[in-house]
Protein backbone atom coordinates (compact mmCIF):
# COMPACT_ATOMS: atom_id res chain seq x y z
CA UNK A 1 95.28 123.00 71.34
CA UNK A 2 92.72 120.73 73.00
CA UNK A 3 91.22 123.48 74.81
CA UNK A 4 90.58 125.42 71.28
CA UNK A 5 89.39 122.21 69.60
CA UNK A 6 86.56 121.33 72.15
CA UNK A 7 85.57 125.27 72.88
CA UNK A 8 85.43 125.40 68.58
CA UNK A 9 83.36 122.72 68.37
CA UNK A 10 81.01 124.11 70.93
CA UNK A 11 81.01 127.01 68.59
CA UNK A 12 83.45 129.28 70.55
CA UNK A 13 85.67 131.77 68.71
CA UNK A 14 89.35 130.63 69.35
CA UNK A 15 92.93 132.03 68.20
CA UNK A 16 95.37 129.97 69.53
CA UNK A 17 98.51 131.61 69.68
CA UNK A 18 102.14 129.38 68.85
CA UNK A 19 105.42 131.41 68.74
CA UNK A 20 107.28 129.08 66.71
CA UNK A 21 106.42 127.77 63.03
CA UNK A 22 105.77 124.47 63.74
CA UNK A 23 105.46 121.91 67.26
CA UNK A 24 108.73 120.22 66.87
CA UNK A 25 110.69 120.54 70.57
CA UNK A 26 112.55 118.06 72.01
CA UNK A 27 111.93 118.73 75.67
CA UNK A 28 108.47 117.82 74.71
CA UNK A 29 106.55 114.76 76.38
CA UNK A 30 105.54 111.64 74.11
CA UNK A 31 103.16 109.91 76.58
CA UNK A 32 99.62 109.49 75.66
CA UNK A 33 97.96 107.50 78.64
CA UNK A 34 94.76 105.80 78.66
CA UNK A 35 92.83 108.98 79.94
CA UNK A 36 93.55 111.04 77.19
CA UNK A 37 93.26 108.19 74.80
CA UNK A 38 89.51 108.24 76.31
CA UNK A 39 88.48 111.46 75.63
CA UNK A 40 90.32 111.30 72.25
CA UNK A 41 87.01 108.27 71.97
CA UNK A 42 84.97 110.45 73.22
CA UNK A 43 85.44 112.94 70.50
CA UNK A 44 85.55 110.32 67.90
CA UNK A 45 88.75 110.87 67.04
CA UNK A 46 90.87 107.66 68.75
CA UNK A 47 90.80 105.55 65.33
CA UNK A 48 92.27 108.18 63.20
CA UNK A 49 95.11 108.82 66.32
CA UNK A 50 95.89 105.30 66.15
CA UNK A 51 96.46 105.58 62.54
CA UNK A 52 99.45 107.69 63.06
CA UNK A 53 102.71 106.24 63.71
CA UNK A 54 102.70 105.28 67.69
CA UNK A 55 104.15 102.85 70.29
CA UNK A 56 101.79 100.81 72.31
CA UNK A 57 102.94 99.89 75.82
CA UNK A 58 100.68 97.93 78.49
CA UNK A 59 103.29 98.23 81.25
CA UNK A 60 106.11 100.00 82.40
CA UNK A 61 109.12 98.37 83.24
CA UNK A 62 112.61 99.26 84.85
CA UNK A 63 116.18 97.53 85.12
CA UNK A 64 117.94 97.23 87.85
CA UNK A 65 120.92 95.31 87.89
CA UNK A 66 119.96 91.82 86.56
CA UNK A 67 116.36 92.37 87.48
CA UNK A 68 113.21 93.96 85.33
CA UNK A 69 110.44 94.88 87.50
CA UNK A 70 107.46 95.63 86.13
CA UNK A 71 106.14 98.60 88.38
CA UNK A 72 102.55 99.53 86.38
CA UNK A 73 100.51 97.49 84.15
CA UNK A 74 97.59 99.41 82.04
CA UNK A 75 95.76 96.37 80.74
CA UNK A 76 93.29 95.96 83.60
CA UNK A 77 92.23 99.86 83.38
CA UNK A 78 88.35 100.36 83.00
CA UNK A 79 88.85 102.51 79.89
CA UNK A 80 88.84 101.76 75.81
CA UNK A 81 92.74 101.51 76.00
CA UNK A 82 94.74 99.42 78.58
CA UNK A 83 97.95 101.05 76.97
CA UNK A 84 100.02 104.30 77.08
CA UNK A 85 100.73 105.62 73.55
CA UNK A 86 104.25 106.93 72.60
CA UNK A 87 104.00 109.31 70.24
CA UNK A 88 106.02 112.13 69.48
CA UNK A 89 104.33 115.75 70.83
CA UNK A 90 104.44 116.66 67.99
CA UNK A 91 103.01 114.35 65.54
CA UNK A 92 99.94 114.87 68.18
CA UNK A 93 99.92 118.85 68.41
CA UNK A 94 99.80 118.77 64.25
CA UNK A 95 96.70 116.51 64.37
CA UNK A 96 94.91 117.89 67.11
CA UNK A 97 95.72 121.09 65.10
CA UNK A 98 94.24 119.41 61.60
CA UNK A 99 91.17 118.39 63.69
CA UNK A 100 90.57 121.40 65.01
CA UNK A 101 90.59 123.48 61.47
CA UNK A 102 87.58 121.51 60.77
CA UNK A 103 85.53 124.13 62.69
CA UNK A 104 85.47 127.20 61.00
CA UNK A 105 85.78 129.44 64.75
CA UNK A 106 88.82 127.79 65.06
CA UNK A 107 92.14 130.17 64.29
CA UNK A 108 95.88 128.81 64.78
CA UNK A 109 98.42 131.78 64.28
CA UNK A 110 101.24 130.45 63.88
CA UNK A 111 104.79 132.10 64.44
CA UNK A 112 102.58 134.61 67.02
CA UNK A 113 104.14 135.06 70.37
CA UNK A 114 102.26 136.45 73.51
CA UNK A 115 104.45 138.92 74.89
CA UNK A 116 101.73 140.46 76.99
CA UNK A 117 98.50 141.05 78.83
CA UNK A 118 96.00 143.92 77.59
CA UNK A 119 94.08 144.91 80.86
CA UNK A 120 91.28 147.52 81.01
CA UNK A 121 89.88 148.42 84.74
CA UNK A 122 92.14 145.67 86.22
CA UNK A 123 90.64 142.52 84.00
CA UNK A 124 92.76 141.19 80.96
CA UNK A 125 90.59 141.56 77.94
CA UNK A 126 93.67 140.17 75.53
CA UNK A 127 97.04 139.62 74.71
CA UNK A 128 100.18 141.64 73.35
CA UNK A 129 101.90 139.60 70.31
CA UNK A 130 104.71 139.60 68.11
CA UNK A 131 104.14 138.05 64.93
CA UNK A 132 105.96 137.55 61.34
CA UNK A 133 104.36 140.98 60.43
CA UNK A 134 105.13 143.10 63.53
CA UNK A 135 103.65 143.43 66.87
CA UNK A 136 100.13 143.19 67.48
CA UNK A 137 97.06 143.32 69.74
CA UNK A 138 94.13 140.36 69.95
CA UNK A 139 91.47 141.27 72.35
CA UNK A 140 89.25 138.20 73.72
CA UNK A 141 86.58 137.67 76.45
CA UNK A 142 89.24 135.40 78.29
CA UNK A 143 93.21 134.75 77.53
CA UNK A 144 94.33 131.44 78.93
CA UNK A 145 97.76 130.82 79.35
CA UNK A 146 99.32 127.54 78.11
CA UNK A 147 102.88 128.90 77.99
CA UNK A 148 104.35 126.16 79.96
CA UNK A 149 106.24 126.30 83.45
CA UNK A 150 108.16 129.60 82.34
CA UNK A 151 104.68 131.52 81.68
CA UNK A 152 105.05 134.95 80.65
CA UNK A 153 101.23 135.79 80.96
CA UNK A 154 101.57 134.34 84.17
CA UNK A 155 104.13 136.18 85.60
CA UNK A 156 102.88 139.33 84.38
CA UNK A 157 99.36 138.70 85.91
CA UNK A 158 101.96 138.19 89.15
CA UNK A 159 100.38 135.57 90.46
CA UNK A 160 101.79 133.65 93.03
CA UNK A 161 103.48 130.35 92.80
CA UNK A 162 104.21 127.83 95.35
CA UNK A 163 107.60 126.02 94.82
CA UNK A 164 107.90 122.14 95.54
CA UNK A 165 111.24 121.54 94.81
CA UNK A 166 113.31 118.56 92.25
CA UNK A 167 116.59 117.05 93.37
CA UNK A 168 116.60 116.15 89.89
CA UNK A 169 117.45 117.32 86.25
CA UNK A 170 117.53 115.81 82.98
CA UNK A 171 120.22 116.15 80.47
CA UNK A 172 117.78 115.14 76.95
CA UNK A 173 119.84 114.21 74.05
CA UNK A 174 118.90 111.74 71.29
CA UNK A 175 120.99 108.76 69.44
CA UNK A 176 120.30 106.63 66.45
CA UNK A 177 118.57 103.89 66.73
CA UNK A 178 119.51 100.25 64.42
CA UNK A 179 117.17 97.82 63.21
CA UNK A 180 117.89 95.26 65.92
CA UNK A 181 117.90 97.62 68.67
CA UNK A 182 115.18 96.89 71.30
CA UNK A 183 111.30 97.95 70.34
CA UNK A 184 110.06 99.12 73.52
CA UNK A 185 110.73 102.33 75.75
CA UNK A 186 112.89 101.52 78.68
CA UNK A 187 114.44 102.62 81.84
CA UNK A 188 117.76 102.10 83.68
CA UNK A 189 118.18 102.33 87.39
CA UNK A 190 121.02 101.71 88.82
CA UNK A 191 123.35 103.75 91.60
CA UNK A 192 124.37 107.30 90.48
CA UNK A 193 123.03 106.65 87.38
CA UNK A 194 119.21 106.32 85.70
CA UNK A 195 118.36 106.66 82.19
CA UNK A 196 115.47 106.37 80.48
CA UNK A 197 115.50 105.46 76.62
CA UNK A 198 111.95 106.39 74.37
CA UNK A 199 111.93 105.15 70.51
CA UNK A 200 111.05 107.82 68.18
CA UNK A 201 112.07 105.37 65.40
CA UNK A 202 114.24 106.75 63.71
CA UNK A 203 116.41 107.25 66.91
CA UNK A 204 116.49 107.29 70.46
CA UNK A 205 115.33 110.41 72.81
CA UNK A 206 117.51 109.47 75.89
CA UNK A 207 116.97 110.87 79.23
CA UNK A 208 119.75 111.15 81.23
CA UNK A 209 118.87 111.84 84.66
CA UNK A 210 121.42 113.48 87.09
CA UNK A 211 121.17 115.38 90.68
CA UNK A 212 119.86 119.03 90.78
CA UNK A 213 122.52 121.13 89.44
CA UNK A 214 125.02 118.61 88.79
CA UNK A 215 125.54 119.13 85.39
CA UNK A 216 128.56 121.31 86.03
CA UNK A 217 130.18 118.43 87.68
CA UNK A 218 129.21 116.18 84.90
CA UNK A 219 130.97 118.21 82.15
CA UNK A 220 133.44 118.88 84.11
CA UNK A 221 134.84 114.95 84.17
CA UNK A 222 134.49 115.28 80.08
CA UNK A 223 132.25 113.76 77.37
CA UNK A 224 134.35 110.58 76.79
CA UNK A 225 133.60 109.68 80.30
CA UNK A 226 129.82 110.54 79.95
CA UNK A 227 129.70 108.06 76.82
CA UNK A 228 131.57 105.81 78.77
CA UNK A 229 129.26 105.78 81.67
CA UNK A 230 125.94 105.56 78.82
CA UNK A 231 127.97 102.76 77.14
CA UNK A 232 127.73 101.24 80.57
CA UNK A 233 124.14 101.48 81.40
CA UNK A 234 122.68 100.42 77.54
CA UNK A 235 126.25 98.46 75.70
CA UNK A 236 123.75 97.95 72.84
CA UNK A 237 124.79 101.60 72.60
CA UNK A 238 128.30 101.77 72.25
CA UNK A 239 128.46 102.34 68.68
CA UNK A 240 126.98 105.62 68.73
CA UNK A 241 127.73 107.18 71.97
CA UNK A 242 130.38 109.00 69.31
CA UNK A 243 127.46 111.11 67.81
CA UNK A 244 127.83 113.25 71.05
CA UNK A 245 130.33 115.17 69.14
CA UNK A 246 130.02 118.11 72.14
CA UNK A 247 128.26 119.23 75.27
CA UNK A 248 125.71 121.70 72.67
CA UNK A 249 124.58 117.63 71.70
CA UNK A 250 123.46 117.59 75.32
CA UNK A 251 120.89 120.05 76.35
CA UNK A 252 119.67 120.67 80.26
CA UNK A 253 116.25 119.91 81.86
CA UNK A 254 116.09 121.61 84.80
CA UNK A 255 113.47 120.00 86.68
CA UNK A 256 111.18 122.27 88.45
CA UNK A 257 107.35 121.23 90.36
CA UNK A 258 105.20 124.21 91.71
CA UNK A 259 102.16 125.26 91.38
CA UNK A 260 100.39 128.50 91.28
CA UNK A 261 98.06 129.23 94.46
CA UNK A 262 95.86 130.65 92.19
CA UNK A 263 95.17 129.91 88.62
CA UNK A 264 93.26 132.62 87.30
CA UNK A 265 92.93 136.80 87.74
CA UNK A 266 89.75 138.44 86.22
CA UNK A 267 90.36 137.93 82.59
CA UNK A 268 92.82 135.02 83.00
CA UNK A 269 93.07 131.49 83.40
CA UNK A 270 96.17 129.38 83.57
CA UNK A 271 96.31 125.72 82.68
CA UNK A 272 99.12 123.23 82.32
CA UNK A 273 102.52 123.52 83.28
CA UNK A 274 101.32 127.28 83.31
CA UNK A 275 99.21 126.53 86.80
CA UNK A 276 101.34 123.25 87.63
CA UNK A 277 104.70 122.65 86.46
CA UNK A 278 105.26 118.27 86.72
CA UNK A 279 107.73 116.46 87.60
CA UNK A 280 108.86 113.85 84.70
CA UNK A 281 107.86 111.29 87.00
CA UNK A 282 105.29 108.98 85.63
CA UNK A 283 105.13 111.29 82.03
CA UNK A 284 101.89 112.62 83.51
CA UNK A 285 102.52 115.99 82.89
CA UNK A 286 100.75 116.25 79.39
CA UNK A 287 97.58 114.42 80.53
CA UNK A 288 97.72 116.46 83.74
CA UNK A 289 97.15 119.25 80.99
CA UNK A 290 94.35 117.85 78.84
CA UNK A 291 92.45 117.27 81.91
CA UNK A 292 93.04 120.69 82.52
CA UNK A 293 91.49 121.41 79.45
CA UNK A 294 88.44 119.19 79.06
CA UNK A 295 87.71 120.17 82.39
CA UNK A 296 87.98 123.84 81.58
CA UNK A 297 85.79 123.41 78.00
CA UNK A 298 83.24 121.83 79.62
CA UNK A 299 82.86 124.81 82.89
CA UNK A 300 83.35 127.58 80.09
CA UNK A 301 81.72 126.87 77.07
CA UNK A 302 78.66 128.06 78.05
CA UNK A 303 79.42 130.91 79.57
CA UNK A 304 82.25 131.69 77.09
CA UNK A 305 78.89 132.03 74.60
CA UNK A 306 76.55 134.01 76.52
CA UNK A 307 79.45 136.49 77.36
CA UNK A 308 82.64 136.65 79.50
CA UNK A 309 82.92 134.15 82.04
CA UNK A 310 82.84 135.32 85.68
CA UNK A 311 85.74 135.37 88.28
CA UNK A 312 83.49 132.36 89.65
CA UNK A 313 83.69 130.17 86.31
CA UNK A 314 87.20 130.71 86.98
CA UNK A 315 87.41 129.42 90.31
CA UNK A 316 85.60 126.36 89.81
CA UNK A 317 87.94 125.45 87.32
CA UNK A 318 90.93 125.24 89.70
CA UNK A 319 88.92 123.75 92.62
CA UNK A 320 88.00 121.24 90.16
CA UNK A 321 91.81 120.94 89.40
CA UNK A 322 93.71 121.43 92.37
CA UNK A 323 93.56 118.36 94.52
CA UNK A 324 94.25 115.87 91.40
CA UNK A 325 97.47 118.12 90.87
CA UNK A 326 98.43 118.48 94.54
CA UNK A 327 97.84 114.77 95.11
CA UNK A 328 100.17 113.97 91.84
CA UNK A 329 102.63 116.19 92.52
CA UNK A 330 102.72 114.96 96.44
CA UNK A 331 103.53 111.50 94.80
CA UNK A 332 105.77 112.49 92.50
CA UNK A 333 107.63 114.19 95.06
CA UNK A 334 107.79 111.38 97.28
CA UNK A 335 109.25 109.15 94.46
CA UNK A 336 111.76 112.06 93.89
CA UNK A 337 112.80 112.38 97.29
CA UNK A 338 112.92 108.15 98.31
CA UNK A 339 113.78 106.72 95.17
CA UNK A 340 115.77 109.21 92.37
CA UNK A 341 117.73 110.95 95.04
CA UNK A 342 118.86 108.04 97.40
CA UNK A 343 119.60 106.39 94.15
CA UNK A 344 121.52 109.03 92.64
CA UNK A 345 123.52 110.05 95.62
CA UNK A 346 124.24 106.18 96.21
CA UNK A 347 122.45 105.63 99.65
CA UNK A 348 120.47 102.61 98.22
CA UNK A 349 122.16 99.53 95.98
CA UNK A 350 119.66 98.96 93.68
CA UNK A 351 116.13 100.15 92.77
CA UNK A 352 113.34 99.99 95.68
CA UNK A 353 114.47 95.81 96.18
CA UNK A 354 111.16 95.67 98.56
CA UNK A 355 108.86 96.95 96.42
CA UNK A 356 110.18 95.25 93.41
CA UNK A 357 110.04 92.03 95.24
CA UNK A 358 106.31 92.45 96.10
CA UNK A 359 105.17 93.25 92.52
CA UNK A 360 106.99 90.30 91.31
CA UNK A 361 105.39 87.93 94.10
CA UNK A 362 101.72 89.91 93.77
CA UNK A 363 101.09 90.95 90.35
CA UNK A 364 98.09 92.12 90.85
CA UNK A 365 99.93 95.28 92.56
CA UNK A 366 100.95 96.11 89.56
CA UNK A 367 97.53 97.92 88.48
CA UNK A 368 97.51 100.20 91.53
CA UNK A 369 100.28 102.35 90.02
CA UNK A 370 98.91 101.69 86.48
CA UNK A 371 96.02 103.28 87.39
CA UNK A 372 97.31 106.26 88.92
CA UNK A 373 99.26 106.76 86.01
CA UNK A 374 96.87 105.71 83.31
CA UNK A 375 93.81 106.96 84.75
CA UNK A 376 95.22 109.68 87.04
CA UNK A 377 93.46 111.24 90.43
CA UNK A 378 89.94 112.59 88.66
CA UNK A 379 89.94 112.01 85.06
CA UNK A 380 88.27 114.21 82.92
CA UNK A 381 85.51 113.16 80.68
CA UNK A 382 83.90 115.37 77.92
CA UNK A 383 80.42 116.08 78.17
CA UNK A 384 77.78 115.64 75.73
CA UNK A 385 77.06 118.86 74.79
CA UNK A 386 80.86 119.26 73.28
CA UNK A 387 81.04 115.64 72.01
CA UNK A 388 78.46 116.79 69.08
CA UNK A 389 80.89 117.28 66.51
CA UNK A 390 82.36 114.15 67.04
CA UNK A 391 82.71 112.25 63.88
């Protein structure tokens, strides 16, 4: 969606394909971080986005026994924003969407599935889709895929993907959420067990986080001990642990990070969890993605309007890309793999003690993880050229 915005505003014919008829998934992210929030300025759109129902949160924070530790603080962040906005996904797919229907070479299709690649002398020149009126063709002088860490487009172009590994999955369920209940997003670390609570208002999306494939195990001890064990972790909670009626109230995440070892075939770009699925870790995944896209609108727009862009315009995209998303996805691992799993598996008592008792003696530590995951390794900036339509 950002992609088509910026490349429509450059005056770029777009049809942005969506399968379903409107944005609203749960397994979708909420986290809007400072970088995003920039470019969002830089297309002078950040004033109407802040019009829209949001949380505002300057730091992160965890709980770990009978200490918070605040692990990230945002406010110090050279950018317009020293907050990460929780929105829902899809409160900010439908306005990127309204802003991008301003330009008239924008198209959204809505209920429009890609279901393949059109190829002519071994380059894709479009898409196969299904849509509410039968199956259909749309030719273009480049497809990119978006279609998240399951990519059809992707796995028909074969390309190759390089598999990282999770120890972790998610089990993503939501509860109501009273008056007097806390405002803020929150998580909740303690051993065998982390949660991590975001307010959509109206309720709770919870985040349940468990070992890789251990959701067999889980069910198989029963729901009233899994509301038993929430009840534990949040007791503010134990009122409506009951609207878990059954396990189809508790939907799997399985966790996966890869990356493709090459993004693009002649034709073809992939971006997002389509060239780099993300770890949950840090909620970086979505600005990972807009990056992606800025990033790829400003490389392509020229090109994209003289003609169709070269294998090289390609390439340059995913050098530009690759080490921010190896580096992230090297940390994220590493927090996996020393904190989540020792945790879960109960070979540590509580949550990182040394680290938490540094930030809490040095605050000023604080802003080296707030920048990685406000900022992020490279942020993307939009350049002049596509900021013209900027209002």
């Amino acid at each position: 969606m950002m992609l088509g915005l910026l490349l429509a505003r450059a005056g770029v014919d777009v049809v942005v394909l969506e399968k379903h008829a409107d944005f609203l998934r749960d397994f979708r992210g909420d986290t809007i971080h400072p970088s995003t929030l920039d470019v969002l300025a830089e297309l002078g759109l950040l004033e109407q986005f802040l019009a829209l129902p949001h949380q505002e949160v300057p730091e992160f924070q965890a709980v770990s026994g009978k200490r918070t530790v605040t692990f990230a603080d945002f406010r110090h962040l050279p950018t317009r924003c020293g907050f990460v906005v929780f929105i829902p996904q899809w409160d900010f797919l439908d306005f990127l969407a309204r802003e991008a229907r301003r330009s008239p070479a924008f198209n959204l299709r809505m209920e429009t599935e890609a279901t393949g690649l059109v190829t002519d002398a071994g380059r894709v020149v479009g898409v196969r889709a299904r849509g509410a009126e039968g199956n259909l063709e749309v030719r273009a002088d480049l497809v990119v895929a978006c279609d998240g860490r399951t990519s059809t487009l992707r796995r028909e172009a074969d390309l190759p993907v390089k598999e990282l590994g999770a120890p972790i999955d998610v089990l993503w369920f939501r509860l109501s959420r009273r008056p007097d209940d806390p405002e803020a997003a929150m998580g909740r670390f303690e051993v065998g067990r982390v949660v991590v609570l975001i307010n959509r208002g109206g309720h709770w999306q919870v985040g349940y986080v468990i070992p890789k494939d251990g959701a067999g195990a889980l069910r198989d001890r029963g729901l009233p001990a899994f509301r038993a064990d929430i009840t534990a972790l949040m007791p503010f909670m134990a009122d409506r642990v009951p609207e878990l009626e059954s396990w189809n109230d508790v939907p799997l995440l399985s966790v996966q990070v890869n990356r493709l070892t090459r993004w693009w075939a002649p034709g073809l770009l992939c971006i997002g969890d389509a060239a780099h699925a993300m770890s949950p870790v840090g909620g970086v995944g979505i600005n990972l993605a807009i990056a992606d896209a800025v990033a790829a609108a400003n490389l392509l727009a020229g090109p994209l309007r003289s003609g169709r862009p070269a294998n090289a315009d390609l390439a340059r995209i995913q050098r530009r890309r690759e080490i921010p998303t190896r580096l992230t996805q090297s940390l994220q691992v590493l927090v996996q793999n020393r904190v989540l799993d020792p945790l879960l598996q109960g070979r540590v008592k509580a949550l990182t003690p040394i680290g938490a008792r540094l930030v809490d003696r040095f605050p000023v530590l604080r802003r080296i993880p707030g920048r990685v995951i406000g900022l992020g390794i490279r942020p993307e900036h939009v350049v002049p050229e596509l900021r013209k339509g900027a209002h």
